[in-house]
Protein backbone atom coordinates (compact mmCIF):
# COMPACT_ATOMS: atom_id res chain seq x y z
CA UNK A 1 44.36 0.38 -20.27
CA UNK A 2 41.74 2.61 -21.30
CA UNK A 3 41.97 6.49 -20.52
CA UNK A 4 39.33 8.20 -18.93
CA UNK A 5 38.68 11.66 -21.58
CA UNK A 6 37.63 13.87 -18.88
CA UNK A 7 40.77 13.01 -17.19
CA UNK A 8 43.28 12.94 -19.69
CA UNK A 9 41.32 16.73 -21.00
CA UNK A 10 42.08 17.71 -17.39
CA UNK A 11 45.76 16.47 -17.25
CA UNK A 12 46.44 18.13 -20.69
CA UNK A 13 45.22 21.82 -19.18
CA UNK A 14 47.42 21.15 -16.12
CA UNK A 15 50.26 20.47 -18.35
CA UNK A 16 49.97 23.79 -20.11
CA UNK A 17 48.96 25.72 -16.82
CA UNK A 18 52.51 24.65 -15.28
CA UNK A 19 54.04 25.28 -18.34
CA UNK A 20 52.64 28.73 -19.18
CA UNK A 21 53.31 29.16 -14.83
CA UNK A 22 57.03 28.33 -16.01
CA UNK A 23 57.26 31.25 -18.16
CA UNK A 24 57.17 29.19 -21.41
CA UNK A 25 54.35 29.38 -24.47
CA UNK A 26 52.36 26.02 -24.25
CA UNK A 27 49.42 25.13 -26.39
CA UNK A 28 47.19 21.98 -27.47
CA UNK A 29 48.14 20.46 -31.09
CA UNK A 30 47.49 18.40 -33.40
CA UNK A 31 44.78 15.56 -33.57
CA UNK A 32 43.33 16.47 -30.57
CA UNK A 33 42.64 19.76 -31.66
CA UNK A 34 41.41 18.49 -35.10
CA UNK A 35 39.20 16.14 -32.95
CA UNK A 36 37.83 18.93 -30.68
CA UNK A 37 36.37 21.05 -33.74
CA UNK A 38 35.15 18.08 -35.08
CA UNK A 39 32.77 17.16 -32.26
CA UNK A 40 34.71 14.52 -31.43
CA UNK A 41 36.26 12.93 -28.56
CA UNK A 42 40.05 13.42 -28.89
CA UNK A 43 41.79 9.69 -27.99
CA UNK A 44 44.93 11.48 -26.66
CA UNK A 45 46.63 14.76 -26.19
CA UNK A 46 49.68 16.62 -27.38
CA UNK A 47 51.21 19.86 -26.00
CA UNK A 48 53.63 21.93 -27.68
CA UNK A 49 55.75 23.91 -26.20
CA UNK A 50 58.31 26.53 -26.47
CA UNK A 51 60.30 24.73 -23.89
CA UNK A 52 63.36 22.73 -24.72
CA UNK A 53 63.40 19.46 -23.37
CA UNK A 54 65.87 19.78 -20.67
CA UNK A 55 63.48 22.62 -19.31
CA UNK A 56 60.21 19.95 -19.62
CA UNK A 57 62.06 17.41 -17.67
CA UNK A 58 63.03 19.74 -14.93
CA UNK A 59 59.28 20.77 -14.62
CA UNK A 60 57.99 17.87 -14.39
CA UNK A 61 60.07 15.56 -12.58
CA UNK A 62 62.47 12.39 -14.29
CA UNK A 63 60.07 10.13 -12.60
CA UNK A 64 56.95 11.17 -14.11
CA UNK A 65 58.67 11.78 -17.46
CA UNK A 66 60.38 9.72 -19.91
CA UNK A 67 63.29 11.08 -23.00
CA UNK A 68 62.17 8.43 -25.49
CA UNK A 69 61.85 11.10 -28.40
CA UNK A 70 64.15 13.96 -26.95
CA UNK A 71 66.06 14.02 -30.15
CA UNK A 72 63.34 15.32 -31.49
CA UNK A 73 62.76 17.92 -29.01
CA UNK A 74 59.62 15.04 -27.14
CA UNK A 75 59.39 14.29 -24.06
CA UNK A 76 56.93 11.97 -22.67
CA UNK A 77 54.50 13.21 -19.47
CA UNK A 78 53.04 11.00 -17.38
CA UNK A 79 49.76 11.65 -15.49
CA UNK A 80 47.48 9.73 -13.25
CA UNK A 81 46.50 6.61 -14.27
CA UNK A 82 42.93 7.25 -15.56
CA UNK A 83 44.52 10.13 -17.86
CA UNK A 84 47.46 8.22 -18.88
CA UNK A 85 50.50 10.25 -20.28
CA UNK A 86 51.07 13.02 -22.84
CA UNK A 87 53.68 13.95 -25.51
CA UNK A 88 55.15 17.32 -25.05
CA UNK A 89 56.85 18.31 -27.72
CA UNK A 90 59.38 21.54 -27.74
CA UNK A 91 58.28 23.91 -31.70
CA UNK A 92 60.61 23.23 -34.06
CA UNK A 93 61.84 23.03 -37.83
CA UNK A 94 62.77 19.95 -39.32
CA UNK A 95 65.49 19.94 -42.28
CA UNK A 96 67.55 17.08 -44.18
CA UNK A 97 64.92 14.24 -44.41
CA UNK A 98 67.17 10.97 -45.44
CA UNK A 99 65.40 8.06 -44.53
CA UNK A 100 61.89 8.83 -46.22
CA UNK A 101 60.46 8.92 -42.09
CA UNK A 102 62.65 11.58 -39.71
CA UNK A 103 64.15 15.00 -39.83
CA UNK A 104 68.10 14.12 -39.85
CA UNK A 105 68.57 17.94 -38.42
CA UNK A 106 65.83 20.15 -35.95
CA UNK A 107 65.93 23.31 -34.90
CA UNK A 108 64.01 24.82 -31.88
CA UNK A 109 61.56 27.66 -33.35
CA UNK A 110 58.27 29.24 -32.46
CA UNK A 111 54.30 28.03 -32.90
CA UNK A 112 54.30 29.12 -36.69
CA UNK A 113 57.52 27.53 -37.41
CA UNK A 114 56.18 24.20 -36.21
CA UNK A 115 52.90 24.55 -37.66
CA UNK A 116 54.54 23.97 -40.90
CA UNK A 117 56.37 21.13 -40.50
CA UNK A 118 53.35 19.25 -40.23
CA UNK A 119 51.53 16.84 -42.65
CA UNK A 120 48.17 18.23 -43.36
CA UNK A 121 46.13 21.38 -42.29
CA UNK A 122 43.69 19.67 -40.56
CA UNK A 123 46.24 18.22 -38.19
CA UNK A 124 48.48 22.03 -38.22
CA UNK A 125 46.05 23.68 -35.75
CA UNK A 126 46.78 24.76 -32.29
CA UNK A 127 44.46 25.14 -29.30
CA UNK A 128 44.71 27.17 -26.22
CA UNK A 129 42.90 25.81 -23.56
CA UNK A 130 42.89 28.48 -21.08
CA UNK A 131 41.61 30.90 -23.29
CA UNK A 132 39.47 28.66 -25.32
CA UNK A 133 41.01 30.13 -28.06
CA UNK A 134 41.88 28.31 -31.63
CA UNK A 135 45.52 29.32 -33.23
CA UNK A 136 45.50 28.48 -36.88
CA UNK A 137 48.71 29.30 -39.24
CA UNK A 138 47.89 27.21 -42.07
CA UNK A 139 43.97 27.25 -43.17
CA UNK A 140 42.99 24.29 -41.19
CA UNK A 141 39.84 25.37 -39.85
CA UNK A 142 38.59 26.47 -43.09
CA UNK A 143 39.60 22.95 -44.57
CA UNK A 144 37.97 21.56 -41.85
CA UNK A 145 34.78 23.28 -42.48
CA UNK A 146 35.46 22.71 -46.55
CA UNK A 147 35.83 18.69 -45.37
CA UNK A 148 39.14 18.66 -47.22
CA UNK A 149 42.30 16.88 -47.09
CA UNK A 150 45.25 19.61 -48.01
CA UNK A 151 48.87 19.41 -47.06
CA UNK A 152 50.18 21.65 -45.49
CA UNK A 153 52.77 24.21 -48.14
CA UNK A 154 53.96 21.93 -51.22
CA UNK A 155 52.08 18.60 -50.81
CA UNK A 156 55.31 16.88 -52.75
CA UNK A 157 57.90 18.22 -50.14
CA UNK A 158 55.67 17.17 -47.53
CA UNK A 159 55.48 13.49 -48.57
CA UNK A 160 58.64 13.39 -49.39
CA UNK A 161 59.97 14.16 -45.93
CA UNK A 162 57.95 11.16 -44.51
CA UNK A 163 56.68 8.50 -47.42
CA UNK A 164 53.58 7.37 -45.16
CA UNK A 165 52.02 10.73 -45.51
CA UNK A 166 50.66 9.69 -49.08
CA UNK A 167 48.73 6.55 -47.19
CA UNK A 168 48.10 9.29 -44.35
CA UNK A 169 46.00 11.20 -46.48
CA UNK A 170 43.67 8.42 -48.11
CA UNK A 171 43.07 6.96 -44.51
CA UNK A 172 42.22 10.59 -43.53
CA UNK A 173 39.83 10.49 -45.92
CA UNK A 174 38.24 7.21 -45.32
CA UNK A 175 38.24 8.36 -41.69
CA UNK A 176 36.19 12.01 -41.86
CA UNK A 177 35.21 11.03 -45.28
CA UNK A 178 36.57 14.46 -46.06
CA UNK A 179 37.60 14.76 -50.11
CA UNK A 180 41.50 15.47 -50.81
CA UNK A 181 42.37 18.49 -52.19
CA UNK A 182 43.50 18.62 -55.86
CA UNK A 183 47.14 19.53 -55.23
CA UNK A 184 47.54 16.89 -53.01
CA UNK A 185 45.79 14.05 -54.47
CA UNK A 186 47.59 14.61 -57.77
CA UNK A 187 51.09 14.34 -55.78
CA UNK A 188 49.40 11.53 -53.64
CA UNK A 189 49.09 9.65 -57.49
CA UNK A 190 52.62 10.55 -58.44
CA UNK A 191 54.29 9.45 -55.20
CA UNK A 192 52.20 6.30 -55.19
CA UNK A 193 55.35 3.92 -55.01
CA UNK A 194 56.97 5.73 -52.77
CA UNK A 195 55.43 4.65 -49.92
CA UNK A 196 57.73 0.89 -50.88
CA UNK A 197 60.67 2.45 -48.75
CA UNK A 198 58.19 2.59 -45.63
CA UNK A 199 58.36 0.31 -43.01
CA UNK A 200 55.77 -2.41 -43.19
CA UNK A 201 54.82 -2.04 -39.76
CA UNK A 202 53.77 1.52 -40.46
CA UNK A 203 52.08 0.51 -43.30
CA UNK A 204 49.89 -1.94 -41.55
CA UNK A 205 49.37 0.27 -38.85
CA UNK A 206 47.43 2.62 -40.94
CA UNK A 207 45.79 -0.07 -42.58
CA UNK A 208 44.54 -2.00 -39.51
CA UNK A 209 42.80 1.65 -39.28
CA UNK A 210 41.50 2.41 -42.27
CA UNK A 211 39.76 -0.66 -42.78
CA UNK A 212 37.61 -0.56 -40.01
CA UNK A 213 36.52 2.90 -40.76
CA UNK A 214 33.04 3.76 -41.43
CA UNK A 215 33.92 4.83 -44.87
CA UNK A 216 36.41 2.56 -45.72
CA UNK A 217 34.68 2.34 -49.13
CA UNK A 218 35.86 5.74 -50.07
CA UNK A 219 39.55 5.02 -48.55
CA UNK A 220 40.07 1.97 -51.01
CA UNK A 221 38.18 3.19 -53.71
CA UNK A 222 41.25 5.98 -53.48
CA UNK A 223 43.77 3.61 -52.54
CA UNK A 224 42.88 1.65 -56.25
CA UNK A 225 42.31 4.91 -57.98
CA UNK A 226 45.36 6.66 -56.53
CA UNK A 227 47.57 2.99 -57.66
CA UNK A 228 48.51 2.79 -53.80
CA UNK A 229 46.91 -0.41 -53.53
CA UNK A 230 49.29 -2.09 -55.84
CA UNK A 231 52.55 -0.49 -54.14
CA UNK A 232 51.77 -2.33 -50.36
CA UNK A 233 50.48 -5.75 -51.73
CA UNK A 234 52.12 -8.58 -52.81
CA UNK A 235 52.07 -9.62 -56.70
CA UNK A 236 48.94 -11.96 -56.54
CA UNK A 237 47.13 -8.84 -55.15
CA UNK A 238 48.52 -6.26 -57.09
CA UNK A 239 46.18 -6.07 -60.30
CA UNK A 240 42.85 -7.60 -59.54
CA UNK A 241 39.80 -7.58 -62.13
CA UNK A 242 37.41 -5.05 -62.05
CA UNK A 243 34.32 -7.41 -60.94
CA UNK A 244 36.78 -9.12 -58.55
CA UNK A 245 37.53 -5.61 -56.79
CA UNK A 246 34.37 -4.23 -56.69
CA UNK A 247 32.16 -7.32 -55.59
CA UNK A 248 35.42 -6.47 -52.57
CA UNK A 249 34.77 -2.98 -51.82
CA UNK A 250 31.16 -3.15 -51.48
CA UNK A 251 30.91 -6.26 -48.98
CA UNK A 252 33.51 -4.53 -47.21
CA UNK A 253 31.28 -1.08 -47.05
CA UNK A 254 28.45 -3.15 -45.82
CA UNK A 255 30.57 -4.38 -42.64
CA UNK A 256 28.81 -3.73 -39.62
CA UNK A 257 31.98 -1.81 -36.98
CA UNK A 258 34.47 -5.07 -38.60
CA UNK A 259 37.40 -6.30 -37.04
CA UNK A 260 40.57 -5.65 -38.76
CA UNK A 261 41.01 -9.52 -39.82
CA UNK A 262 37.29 -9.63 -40.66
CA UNK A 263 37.93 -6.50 -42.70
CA UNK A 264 41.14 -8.26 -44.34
CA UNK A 265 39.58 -11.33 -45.07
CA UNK A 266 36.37 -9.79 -46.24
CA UNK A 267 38.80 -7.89 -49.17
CA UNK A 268 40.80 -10.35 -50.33
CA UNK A 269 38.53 -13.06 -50.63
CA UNK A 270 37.10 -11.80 -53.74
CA UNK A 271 40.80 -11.19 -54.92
CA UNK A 272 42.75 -14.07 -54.40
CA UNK A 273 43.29 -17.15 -52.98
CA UNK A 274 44.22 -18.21 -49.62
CA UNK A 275 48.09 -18.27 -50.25
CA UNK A 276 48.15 -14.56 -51.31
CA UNK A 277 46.02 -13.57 -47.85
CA UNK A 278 49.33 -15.03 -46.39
CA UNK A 279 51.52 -13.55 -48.59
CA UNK A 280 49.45 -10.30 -47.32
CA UNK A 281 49.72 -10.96 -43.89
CA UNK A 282 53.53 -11.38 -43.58
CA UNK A 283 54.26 -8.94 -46.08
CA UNK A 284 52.25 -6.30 -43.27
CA UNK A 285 54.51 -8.33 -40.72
CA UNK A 286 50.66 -8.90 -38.86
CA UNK A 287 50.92 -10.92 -35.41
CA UNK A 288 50.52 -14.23 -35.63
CA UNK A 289 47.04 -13.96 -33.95
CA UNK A 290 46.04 -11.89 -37.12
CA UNK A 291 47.07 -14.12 -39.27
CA UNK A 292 45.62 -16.94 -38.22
CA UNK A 293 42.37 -15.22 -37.42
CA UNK A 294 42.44 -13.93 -41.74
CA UNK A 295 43.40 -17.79 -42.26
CA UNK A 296 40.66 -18.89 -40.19
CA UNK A 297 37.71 -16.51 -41.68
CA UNK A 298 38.67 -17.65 -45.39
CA UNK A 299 39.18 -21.38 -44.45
CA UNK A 300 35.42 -21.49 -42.68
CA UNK A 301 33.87 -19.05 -45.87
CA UNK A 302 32.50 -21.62 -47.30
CA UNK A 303 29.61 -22.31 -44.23
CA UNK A 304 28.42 -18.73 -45.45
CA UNK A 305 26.63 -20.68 -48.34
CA UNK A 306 25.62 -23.75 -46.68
CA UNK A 307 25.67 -24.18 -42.78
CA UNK A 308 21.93 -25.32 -43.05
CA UNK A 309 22.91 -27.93 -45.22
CA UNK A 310 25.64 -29.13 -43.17
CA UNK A 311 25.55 -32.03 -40.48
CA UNK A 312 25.93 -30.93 -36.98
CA UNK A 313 29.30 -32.61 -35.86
CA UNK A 314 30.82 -30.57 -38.69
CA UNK A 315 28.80 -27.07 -37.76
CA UNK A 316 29.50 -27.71 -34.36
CA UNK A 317 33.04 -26.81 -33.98
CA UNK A 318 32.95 -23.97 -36.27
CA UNK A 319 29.54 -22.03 -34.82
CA UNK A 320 31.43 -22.49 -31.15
CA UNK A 321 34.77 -20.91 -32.41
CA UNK A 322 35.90 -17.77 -30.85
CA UNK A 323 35.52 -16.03 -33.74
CA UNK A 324 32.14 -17.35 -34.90
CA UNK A 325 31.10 -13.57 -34.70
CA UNK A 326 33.34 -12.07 -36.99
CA UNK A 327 32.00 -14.96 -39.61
CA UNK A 328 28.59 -14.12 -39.38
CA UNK A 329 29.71 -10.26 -39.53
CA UNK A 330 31.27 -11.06 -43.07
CA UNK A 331 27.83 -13.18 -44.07
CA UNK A 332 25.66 -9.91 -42.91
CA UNK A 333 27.73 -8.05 -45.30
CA UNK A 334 27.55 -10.40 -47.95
CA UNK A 335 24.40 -11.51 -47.75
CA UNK A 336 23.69 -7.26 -48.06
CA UNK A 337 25.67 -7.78 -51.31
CA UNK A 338 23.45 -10.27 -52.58
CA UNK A 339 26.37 -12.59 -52.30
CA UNK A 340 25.33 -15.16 -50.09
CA UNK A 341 21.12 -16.35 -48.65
CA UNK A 342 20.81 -14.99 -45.60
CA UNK A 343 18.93 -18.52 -44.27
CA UNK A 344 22.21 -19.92 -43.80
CA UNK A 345 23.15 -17.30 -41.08
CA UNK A 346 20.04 -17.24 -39.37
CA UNK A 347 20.66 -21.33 -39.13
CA UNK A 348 24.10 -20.54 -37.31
CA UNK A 349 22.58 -17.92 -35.22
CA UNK A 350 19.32 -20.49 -34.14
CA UNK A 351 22.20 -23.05 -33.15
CA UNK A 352 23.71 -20.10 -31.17
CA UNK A 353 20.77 -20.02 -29.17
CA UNK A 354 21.11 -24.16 -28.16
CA UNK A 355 21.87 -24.61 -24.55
CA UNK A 356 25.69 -24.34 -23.42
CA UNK A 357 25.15 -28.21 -22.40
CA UNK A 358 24.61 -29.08 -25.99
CA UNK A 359 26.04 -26.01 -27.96
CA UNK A 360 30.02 -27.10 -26.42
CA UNK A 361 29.58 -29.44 -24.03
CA UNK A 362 32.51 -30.20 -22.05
CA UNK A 363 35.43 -33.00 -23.67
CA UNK A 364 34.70 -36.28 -22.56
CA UNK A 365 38.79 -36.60 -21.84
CA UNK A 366 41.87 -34.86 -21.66
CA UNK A 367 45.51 -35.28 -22.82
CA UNK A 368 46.28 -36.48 -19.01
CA UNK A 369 43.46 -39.33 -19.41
CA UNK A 370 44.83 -40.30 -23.06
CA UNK A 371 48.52 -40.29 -21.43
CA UNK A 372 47.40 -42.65 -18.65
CA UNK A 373 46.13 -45.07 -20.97
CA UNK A 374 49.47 -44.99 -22.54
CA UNK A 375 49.67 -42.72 -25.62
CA UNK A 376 52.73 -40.72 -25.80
CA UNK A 377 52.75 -37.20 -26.15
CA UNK A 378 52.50 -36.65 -29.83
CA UNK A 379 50.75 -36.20 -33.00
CA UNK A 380 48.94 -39.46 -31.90
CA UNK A 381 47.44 -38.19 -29.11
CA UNK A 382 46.34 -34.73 -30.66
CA UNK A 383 44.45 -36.73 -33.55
CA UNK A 384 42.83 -38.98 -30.60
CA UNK A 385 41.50 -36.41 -28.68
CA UNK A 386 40.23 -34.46 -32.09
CA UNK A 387 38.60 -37.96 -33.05
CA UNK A 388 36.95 -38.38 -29.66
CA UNK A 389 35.48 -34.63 -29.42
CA UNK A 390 34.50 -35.48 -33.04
CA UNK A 391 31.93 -38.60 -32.09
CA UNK A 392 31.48 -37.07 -28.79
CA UNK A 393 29.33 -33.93 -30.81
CA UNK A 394 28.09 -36.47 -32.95
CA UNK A 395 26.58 -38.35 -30.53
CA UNK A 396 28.86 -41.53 -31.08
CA UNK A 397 30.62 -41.26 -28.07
CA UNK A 398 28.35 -40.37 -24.83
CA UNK A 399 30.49 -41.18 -21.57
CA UNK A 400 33.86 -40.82 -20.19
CA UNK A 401 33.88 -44.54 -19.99
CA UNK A 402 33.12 -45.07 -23.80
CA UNK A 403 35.91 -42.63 -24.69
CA UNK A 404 38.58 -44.35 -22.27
CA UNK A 405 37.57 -47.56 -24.09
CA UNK A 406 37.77 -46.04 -27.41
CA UNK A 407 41.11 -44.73 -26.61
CA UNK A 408 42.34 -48.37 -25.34
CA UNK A 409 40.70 -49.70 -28.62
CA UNK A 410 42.73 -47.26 -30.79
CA UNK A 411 46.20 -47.75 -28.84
CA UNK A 412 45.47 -51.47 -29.03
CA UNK A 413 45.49 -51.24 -32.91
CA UNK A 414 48.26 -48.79 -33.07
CA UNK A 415 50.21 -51.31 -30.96
């Protein structure tokens, strides 16, 4: 569901009023903070609190909160609908970092205490909304200002605490393209591999972002630079050739607002072959609708270069697919490349234009109609009804009668 931002803005300054009404320190943090100074629209909202999360839970009800992260002193709020729900998270220190991810030991602490615990400066600043007032214990307003990506105290203790921090702060960059301080970007280069003992899911997570950034140029020309590329790919990925990488990188910078697959496919295309895009896609763990929409996009890459020389039965299917738009997307960008004639996507867009009746015109017959002329269910009756849709958009096949007797013709022959 998506939020309203006025309301969720108004839910997070009612969660601090009741909080501050309770006696305890509560301020804005984080991203949404980070967001504000930016000019930007903060997606969510986190509070921080000095209250424990016993104390939360009392204030605001067990119905309309949920103890999903109370080990780690976070509780989750829950507002109206249109504002959704909030994190609010008791300060804290966090010591003994064991699995590369989560504090093994917290303590309860004040706003500065917390402030350093966190990844980078940017994302260390505090906000009180009721006196419109900006709390800043780590230089993250001046970073801001600098555009620069700094973590926060040693930039090697910070990453290694939690391993996706050294991804965190090249998809920072491709996000604000901001420039990563020297400190940190020398221990983002040394803890390159690191990031192997980090979940997949996480990793993909931040990739499904950072590709469909507006500067995702500058995130993968750092993710190559910084040898981060090579430590969440599979082998065929790992070391591509210099052409082969940057023919890549700039069709993906010419992506008009991509999807992720688009994105995905758009990359490795230059880079590999099909089977490694695979190899990619369950190495990220990617949903199966992911997958097959990558699979898809590099199957159908070819029309790129020749749709206008293509008959129509064989267009046909391909310019009605779902995902017809995230194809074209890829041929703006490569066509902006000087990578593929631009004629050929202003042929699938003129066919685009064709009345429904003709652009996908409804199938002449169904499984049920195939079934009561006696085909089993089966790979018989898939390839049947692909033939018939085939010769129907060809013009072969014009009637429901002419398929039923093409389909009594077929079975007869199978028989």
């Amino acid at each position: 569901m998506k939020h309203d931002p006025q309301a969720q803005r108004a839910f997070a300054s009612e969660v601090v009023c009741r909080l501050r009404a309770a006696g305890h320190e509560a301020l804005w943090a984080g991203g949404c903070v980070r967001d504000q100074l930016l000019g930007r629209i903060p997606k969510d909202y986190d509070v921080a609190t000095s209250a424990e999360p016993d104390a939360i839970r009392r204030l605001f009800g067990h119905n309309r909160s949920l103890p999903i992260g109370a080990a780690f002193g976070v509780i989750t709020v829950l507002g109206p609908k249109p504002a959704g729900q909030i994190e609010v998270a008791t300060f804290r220190q966090d010591f003994e970092y064991t699995d590369g991810r989560r504090p093994g030991r917290i303590n309860f602490s004040s706003a500065r205490e917390d402030a350093q615990r966190r990844d980078f400066t940017i994302n260390g600043l505090f906000y009180d909304p009721l006196a419109n007032e900006v709390i800043d214990y780590v230089g993250g307003r001046q970073d801001l200002e600098d555009h620069l990506i700094r973590a926060i105290g040693d930039p090697v203790e910070r990453f290694t605490e939690d391993k996706l921090r050294v991804l965190r702060a090249v998809r920072f960059s491709a996000t604000f393209a901001f420039s990563i301080e020297p400190a940190t970007w020398d221990a983002v280069c040394a803890m390159h591999d690191a990031v192997g003992v980090v979940s997949a899911e996480r990793i993909a997570a931040e990739m499904r972002r950072l590709l469909v950034e507006q500067h995702r140029e500058q995130g993968l020309q750092l993710l190559h630079a910084s040898r981060l590329w090579e430590a969440i790919v599979p082998p065929p990925l790992k070391h591509p050739a210099e052409n082969a990488w940057a023919e890549a990188v700039e069709v993906c910078d010419y992506l008009e607002t991509p999807t992720f697959p688009t994105a995905a496919a758009a990359l490795v295309a230059p880079l590999a072959d099909k089977n490694a895009a695979l190899q990619l896609c369950r190495q990220w763990k990617l949903s199966n609708a992911e997958s097959d929409r990558i699979a898809w996009l590099l199957d159908h890459a070819h029309v790129l270069d020749q749709a206008a020389h293509m008959p129509w039965p064989a267009l046909q299917p391909i310019v009605i697919h779902e995902a017809i738009e995230e194809l074209l997307t890829w041929g703006d960008a490569r066509a902006a490349a000087r990578l593929a004639d631009r004629a050929h996507l202003e042929y699938c867009r003129e066919q685009l234009a064709r009345p429904a009746e003709q652009l996908d015109p409804a199938p002449l017959v169904d499984g049920a109609d195939l079934k009561a002329c006696g085909i089993r269910p089966g790979p018989m009756l898939g390839q049947l009804l692909a033939t018939i849709r085939t010769k129907q958009l060809a013009g072969e096949l014009s009637s429901r009668d002419e398929a039923l007797r093409f389909v009594r013709a077929s079975a007869g022959q199978v028989e």
